[in-house]
Protein backbone atom coordinates (compact mmCIF):
# COMPACT_ATOMS: atom_id res chain seq x y z
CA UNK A 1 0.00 0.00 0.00
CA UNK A 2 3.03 2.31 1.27
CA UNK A 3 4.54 1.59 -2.78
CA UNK A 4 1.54 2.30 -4.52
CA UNK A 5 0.94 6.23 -2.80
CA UNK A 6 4.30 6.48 -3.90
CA UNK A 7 3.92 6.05 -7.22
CA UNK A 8 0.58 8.10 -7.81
CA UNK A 9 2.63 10.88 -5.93
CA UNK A 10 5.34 10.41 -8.76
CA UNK A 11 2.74 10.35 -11.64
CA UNK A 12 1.22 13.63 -10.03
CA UNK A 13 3.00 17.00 -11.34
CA UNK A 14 2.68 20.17 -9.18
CA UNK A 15 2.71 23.09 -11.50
CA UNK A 16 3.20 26.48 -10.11
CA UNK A 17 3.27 29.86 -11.79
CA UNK A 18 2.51 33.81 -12.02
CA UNK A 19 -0.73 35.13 -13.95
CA UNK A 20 -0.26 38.71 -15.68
CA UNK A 21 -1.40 41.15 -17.60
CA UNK A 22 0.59 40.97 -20.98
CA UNK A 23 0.72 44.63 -21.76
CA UNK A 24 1.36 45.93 -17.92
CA UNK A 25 2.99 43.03 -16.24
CA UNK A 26 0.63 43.80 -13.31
CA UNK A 27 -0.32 40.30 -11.30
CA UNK A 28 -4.15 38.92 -12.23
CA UNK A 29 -5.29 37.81 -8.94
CA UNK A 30 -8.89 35.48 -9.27
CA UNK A 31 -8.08 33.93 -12.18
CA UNK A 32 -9.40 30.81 -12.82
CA UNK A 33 -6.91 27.39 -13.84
CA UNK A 34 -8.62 24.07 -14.46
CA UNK A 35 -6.66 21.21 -16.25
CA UNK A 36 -7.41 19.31 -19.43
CA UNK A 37 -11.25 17.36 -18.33
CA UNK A 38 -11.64 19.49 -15.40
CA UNK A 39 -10.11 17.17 -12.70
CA UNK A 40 -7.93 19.97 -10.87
CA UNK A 41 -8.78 23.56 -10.09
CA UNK A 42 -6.58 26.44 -8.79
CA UNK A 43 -7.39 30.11 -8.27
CA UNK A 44 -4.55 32.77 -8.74
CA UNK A 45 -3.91 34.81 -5.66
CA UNK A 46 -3.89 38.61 -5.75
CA UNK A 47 -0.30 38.57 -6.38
CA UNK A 48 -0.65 36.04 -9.13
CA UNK A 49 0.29 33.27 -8.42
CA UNK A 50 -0.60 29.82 -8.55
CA UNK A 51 -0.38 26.03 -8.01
CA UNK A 52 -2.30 23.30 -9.24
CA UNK A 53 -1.36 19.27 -9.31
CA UNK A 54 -1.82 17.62 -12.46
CA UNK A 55 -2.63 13.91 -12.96
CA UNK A 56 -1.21 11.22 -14.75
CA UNK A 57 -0.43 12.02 -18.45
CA UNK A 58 -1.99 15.28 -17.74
CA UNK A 59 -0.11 18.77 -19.13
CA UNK A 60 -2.26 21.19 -20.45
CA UNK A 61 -4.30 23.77 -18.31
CA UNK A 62 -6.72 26.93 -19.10
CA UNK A 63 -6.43 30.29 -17.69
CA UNK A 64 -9.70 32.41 -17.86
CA UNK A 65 -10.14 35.40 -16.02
CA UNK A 66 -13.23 37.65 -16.14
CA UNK A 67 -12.43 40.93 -18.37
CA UNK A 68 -9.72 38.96 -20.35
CA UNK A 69 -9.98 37.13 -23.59
């Protein structure tokens, strides 16, 4: 049991990152990350940032923030 929470922990990626506004650099805090089928969720923080865990075979998320397109 101990070897098996192991290995999901292994297949698992923690992604962590900065939202911004392209033109002024300022931090989007709010914003809304899901991954690929909606499995994981994050919110960006009013500095920006953000961390969401992936699963398995897993590497693509959206960013979407209201007032942004």
């Amino acid at each position: 049991m101990g070897l098996m929470c192991i290995i999901v922990s292994i297949a698992q990626t923690a992604v962590t990152g900065k939202i911004s506004d392209e033109k002024t650099g300022l931090p989007i805090g709010g914003a809304t990350i899901i991954s690929k089928g909606g499995k994981a969720l994050s919110v960006s923080l009013n500095d920006g940032t953000f961390s969401i865990t992936l699963g398995p075979g897993n590497k693509e998320i959206t960013v979407s923030s209201i007032g942004y397109a």
